[in-house]
Protein backbone atom coordinates (compact mmCIF):
# COMPACT_ATOMS: atom_id res chain seq x y z
CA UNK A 1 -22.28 -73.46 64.06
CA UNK A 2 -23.79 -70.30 65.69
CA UNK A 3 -27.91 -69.25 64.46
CA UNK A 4 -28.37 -65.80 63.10
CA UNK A 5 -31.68 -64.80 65.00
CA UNK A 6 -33.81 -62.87 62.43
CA UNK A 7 -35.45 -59.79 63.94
CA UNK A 8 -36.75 -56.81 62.34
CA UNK A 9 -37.36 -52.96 63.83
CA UNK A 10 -40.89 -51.80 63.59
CA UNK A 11 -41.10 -48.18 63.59
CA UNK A 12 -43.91 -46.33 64.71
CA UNK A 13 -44.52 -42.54 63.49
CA UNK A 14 -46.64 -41.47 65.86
CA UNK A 15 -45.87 -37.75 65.65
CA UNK A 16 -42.96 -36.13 63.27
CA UNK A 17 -40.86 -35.31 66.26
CA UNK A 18 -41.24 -38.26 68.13
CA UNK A 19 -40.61 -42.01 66.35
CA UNK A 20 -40.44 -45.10 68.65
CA UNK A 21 -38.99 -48.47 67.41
CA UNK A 22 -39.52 -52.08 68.48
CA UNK A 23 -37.24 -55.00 67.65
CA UNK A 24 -39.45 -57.99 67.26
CA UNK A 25 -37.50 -60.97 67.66
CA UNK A 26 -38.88 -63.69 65.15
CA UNK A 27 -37.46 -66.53 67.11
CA UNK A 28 -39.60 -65.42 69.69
CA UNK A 29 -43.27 -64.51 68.54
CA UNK A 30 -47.00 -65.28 69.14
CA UNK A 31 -48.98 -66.04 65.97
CA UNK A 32 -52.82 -65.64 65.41
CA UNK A 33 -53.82 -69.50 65.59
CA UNK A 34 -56.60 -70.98 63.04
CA UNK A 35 -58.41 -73.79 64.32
CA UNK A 36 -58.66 -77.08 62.32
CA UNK A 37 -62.02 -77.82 62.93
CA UNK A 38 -64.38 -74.70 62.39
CA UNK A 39 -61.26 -72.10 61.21
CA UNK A 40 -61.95 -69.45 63.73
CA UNK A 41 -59.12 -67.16 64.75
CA UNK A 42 -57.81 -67.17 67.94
CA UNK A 43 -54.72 -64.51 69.21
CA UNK A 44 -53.94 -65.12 72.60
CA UNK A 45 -51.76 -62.50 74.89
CA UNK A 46 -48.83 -63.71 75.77
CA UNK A 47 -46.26 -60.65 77.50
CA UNK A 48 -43.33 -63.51 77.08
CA UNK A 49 -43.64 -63.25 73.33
CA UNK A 50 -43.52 -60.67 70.15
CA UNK A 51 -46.47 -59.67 68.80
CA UNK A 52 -48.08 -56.75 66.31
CA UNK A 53 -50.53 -58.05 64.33
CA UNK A 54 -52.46 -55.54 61.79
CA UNK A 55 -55.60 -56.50 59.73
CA UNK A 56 -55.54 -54.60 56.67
CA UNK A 57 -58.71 -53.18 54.58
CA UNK A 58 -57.06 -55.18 50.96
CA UNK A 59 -53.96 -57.68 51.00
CA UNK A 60 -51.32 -55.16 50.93
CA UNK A 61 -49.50 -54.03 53.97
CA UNK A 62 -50.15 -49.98 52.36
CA UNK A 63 -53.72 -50.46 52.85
CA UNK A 64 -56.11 -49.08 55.50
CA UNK A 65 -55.40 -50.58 59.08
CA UNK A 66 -58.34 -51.85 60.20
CA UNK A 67 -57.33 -53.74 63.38
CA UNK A 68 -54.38 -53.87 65.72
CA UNK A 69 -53.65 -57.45 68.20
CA UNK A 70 -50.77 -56.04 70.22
CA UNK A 71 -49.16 -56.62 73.33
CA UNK A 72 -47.98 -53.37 73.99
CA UNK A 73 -49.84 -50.80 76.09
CA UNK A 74 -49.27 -47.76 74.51
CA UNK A 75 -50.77 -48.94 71.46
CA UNK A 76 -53.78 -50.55 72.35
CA UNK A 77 -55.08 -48.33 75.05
CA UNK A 78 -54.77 -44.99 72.74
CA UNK A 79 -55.63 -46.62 69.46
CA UNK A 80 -52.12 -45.22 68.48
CA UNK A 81 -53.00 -46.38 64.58
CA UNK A 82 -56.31 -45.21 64.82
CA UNK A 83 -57.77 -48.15 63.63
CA UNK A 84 -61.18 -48.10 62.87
CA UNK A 85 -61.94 -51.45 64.69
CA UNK A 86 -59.85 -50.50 67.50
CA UNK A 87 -56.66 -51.83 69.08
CA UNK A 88 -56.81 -55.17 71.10
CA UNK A 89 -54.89 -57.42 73.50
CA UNK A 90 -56.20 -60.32 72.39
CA UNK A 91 -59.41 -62.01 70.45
CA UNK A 92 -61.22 -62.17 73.78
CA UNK A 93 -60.73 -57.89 74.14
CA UNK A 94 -62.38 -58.21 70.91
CA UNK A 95 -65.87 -59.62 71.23
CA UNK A 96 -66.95 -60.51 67.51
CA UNK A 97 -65.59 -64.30 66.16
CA UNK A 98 -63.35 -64.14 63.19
CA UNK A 99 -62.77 -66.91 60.75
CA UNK A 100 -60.11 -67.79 58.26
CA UNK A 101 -61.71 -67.82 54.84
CA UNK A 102 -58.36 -68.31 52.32
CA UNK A 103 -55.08 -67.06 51.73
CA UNK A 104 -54.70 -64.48 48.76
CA UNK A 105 -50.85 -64.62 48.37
CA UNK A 106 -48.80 -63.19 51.67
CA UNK A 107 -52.09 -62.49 53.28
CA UNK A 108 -55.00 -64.17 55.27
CA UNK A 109 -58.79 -62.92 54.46
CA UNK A 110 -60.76 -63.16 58.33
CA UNK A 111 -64.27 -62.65 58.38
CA UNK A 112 -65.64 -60.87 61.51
CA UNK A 113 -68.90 -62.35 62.24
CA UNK A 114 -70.42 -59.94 63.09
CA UNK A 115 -73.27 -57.89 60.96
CA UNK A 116 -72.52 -54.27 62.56
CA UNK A 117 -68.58 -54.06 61.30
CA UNK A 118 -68.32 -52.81 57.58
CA UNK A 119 -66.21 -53.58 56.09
CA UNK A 120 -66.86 -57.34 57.82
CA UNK A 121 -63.28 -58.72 56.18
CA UNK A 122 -59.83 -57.61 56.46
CA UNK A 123 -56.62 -59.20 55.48
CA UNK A 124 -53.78 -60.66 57.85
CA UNK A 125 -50.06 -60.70 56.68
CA UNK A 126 -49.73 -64.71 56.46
CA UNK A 127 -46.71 -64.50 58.34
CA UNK A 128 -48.57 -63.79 61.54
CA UNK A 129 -50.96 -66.82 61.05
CA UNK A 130 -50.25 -70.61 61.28
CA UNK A 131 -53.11 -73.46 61.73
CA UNK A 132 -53.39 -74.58 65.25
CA UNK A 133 -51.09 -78.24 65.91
């Protein structure tokens, strides 16, 4: 019996002229880990694995991007989604803690604690999330 491998293409509009697309391999991807014991978020770089990670201003994927985890170059040194609280290799490249708070349907609320970010929650797709083992 041979597995179908489930991957999906990711396409990126930067300009009109110019689209670039990314097959992310699901069998094959990092998730943002929540810790058991206090909650806090961790997303770790990892180059072997398949990663873009967006935290959204409300639970809906249409919303405001707010944040981007990726590993990909491109996108996190030019802010390629202009996202207000930049693009990031990892939870360490961003310095503020963020914490699980609850799942509203398909998503994951984070808090940043941190005072200075406003809005200091945005919304993870829950797909991209699992509690740490």
């Amino acid at each position: 019996m041979q597995q179908k491998k489930e991957t999906i293409e990711v396409v990126n509009k930067i300009e009109i002229k110019k689209i670039d697309t990314i097959t992310i391999n699901f069998d094959n991807i990092q998730k943002a880990e929540i810790s058991k014991s206090d909650s806090l978020i961790s997303i770790y770089q990892s180059w072997e694995k398949d990663f873009r990670i967006f935290g959204y201003k409300l639970p809906n994927e249409k919303s405001e991007k707010l944040i981007l985890f990726s590993p990909f170059t491109d996108e996190v040194e030019n802010n390629t989604f202009q996202c207000k609280f930049g693009s990031h290799y990892d939870y360490v490249s961003f310095k503020p803690k963020m914490k699980f708070i609850k799942y509203e349907n398909d998503f994951a609320k984070i808090k940043i604690l941190d005072s200075t970010f406003v809005p200091n929650f945005f919304f993870i797709q829950k797909k991209w999330i699992e509690f740490e083992e």
